[in-house]
PDB file of N, CA and C in Angstrom:
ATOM      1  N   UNK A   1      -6.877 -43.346  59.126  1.00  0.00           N
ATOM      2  CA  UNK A   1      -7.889 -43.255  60.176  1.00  0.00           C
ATOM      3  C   UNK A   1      -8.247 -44.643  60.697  1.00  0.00           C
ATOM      4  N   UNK A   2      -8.518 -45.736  59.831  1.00  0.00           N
ATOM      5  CA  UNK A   2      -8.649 -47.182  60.129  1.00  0.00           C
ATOM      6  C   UNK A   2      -7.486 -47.547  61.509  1.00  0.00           C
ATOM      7  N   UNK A   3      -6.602 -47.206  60.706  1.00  0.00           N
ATOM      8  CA  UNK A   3      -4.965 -47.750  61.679  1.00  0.00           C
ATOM      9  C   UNK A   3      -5.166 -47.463  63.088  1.00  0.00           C
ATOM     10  N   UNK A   4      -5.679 -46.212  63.266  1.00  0.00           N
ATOM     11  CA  UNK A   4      -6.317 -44.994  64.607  1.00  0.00           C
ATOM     12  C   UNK A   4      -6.649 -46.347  65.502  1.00  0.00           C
ATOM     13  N   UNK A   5      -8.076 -46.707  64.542  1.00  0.00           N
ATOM     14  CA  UNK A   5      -9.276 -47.694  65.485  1.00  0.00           C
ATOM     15  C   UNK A   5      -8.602 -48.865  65.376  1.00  0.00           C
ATOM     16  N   UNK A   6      -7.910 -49.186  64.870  1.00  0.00           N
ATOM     17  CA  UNK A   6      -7.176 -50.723  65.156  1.00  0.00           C
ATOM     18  C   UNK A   6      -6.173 -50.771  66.212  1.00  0.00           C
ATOM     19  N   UNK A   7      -5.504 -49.468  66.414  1.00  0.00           N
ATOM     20  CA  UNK A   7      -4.603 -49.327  67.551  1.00  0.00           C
ATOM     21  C   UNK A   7      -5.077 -48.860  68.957  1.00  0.00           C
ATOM     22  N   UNK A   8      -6.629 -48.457  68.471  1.00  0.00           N
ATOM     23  CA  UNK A   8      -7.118 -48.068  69.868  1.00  0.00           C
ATOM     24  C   UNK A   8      -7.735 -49.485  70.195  1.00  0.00           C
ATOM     25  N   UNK A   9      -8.185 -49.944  69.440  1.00  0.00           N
ATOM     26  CA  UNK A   9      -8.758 -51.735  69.698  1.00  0.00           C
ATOM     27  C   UNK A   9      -7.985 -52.718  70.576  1.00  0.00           C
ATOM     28  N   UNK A  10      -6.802 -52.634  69.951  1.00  0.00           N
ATOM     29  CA  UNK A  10      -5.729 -53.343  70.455  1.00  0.00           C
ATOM     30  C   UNK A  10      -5.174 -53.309  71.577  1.00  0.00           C
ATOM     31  N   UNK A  11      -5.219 -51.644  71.910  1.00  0.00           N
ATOM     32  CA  UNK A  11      -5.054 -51.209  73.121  1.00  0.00           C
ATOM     33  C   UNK A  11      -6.279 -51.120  74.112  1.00  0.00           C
ATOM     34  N   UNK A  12      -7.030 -51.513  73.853  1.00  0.00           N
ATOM     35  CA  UNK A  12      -8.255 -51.865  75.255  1.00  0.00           C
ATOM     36  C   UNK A  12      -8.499 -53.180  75.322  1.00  0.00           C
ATOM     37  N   UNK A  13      -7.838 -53.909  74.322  1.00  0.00           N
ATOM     38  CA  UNK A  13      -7.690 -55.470  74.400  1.00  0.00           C
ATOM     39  C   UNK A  13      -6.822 -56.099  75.417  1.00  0.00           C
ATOM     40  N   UNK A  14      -5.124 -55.699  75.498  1.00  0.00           N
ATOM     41  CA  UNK A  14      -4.430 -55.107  76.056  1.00  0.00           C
ATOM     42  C   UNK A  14      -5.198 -55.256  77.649  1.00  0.00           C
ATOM     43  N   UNK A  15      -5.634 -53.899  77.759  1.00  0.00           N
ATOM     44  CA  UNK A  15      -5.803 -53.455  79.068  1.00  0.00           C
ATOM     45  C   UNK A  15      -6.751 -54.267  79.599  1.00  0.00           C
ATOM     46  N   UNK A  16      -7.703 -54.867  78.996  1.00  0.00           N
ATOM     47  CA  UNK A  16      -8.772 -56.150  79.142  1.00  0.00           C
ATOM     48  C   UNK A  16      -7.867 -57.319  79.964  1.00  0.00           C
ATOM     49  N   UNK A  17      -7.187 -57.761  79.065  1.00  0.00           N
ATOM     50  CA  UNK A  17      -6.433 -58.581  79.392  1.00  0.00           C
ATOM     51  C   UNK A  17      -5.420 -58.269  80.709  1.00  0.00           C
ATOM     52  N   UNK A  18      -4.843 -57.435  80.965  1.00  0.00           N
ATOM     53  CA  UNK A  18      -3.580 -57.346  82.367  1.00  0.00           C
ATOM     54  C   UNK A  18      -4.591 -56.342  83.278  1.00  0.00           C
ATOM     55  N   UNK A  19      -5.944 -56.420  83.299  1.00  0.00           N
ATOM     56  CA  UNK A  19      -6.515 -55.583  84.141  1.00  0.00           C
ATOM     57  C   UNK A  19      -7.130 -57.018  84.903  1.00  0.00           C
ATOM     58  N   UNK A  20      -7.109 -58.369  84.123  1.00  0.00           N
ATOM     59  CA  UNK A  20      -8.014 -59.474  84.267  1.00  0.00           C
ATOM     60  C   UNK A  20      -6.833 -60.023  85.312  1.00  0.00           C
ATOM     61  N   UNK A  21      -5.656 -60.257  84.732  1.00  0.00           N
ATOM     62  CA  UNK A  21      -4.491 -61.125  84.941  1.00  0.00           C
ATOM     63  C   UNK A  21      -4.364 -60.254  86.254  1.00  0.00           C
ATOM     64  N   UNK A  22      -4.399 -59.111  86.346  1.00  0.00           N
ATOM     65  CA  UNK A  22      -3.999 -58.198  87.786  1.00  0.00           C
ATOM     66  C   UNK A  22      -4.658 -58.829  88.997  1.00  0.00           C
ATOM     67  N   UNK A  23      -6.477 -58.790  88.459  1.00  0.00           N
ATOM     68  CA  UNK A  23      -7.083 -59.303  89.500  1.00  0.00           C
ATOM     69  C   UNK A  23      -6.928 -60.630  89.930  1.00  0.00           C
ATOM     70  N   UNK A  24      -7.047 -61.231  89.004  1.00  0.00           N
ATOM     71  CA  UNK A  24      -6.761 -63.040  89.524  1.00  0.00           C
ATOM     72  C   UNK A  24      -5.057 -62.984  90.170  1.00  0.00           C
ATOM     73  N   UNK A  25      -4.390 -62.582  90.183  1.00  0.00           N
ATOM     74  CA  UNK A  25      -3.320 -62.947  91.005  1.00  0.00           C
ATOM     75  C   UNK A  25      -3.243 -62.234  92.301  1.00  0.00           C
ATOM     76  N   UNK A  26      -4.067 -60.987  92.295  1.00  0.00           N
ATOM     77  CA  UNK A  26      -4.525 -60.439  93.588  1.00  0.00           C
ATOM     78  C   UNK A  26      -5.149 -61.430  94.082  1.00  0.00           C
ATOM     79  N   UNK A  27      -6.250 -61.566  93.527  1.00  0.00           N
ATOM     80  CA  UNK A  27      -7.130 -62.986  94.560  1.00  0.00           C
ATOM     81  C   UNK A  27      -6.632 -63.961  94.816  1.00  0.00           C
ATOM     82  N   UNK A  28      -5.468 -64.638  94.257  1.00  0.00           N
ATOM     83  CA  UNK A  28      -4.329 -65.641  94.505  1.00  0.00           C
ATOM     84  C   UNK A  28      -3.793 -65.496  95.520  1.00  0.00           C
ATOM     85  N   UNK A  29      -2.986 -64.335  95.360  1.00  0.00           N
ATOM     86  CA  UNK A  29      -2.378 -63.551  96.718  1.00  0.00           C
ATOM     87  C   UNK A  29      -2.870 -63.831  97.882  1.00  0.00           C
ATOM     88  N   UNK A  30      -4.230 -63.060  97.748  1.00  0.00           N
ATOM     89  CA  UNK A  30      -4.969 -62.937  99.692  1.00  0.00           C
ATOM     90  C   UNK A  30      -5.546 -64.020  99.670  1.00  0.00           C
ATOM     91  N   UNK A  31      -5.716 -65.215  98.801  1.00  0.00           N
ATOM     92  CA  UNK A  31      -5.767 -66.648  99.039  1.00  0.00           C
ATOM     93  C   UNK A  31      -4.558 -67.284  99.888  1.00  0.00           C
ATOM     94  N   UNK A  32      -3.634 -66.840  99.401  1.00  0.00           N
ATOM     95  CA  UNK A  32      -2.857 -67.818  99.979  1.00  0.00           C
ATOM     96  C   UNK A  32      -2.362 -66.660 101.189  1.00  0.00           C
ATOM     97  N   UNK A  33      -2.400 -65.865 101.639  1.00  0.00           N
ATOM     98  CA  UNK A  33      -2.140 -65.429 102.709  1.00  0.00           C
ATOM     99  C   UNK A  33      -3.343 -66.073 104.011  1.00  0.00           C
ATOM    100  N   UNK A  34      -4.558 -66.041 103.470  1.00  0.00           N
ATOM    101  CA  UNK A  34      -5.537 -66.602 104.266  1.00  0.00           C
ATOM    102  C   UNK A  34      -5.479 -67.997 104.622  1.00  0.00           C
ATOM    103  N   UNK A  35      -4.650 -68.940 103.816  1.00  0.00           N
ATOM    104  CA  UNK A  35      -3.940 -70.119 103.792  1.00  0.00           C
ATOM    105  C   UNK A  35      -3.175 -70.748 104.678  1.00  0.00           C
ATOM    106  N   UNK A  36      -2.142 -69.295 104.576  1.00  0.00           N
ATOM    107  CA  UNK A  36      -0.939 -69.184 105.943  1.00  0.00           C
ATOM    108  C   UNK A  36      -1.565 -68.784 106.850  1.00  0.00           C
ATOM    109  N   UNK A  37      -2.573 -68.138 107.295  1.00  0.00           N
ATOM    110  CA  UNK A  37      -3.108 -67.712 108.587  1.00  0.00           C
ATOM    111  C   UNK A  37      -3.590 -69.114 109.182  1.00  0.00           C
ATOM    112  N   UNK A  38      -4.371 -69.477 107.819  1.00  0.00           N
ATOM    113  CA  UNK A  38      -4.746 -70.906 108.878  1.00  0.00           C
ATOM    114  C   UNK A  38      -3.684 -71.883 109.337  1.00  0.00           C
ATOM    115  N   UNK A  39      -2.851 -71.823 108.503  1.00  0.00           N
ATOM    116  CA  UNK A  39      -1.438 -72.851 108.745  1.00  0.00           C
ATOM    117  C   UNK A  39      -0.909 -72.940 110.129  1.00  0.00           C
ATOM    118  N   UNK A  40      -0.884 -71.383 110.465  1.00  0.00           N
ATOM    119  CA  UNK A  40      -0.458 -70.526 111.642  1.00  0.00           C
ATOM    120  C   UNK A  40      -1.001 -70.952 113.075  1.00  0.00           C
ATOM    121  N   UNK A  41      -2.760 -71.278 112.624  1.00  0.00           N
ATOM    122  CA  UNK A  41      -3.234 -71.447 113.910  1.00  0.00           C
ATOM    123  C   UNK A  41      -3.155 -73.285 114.321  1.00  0.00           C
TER     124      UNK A  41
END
């Protein structure tokens, strides 16, 4: 039963983590697209 909560732990640690990493490279993204727009003008 321990093993259960250590693998469910691990796994919202996990998702903590590449739910974080998802957003910051989204915001990277439409950073640098907003970047090139200005480049543009």
């Amino acid at each position: 039963m321990l093993l259960l909560y250590i693998v469910l732990d691990v796994m919202v640690c996990l998702a903590t983590v590449f739910s974080t990493l998802y957003s910051i490279c989204s915001i990277f993204s439409m950073a640098m697209t907003v970047y090139d727009c200005m480049a543009m003008l």
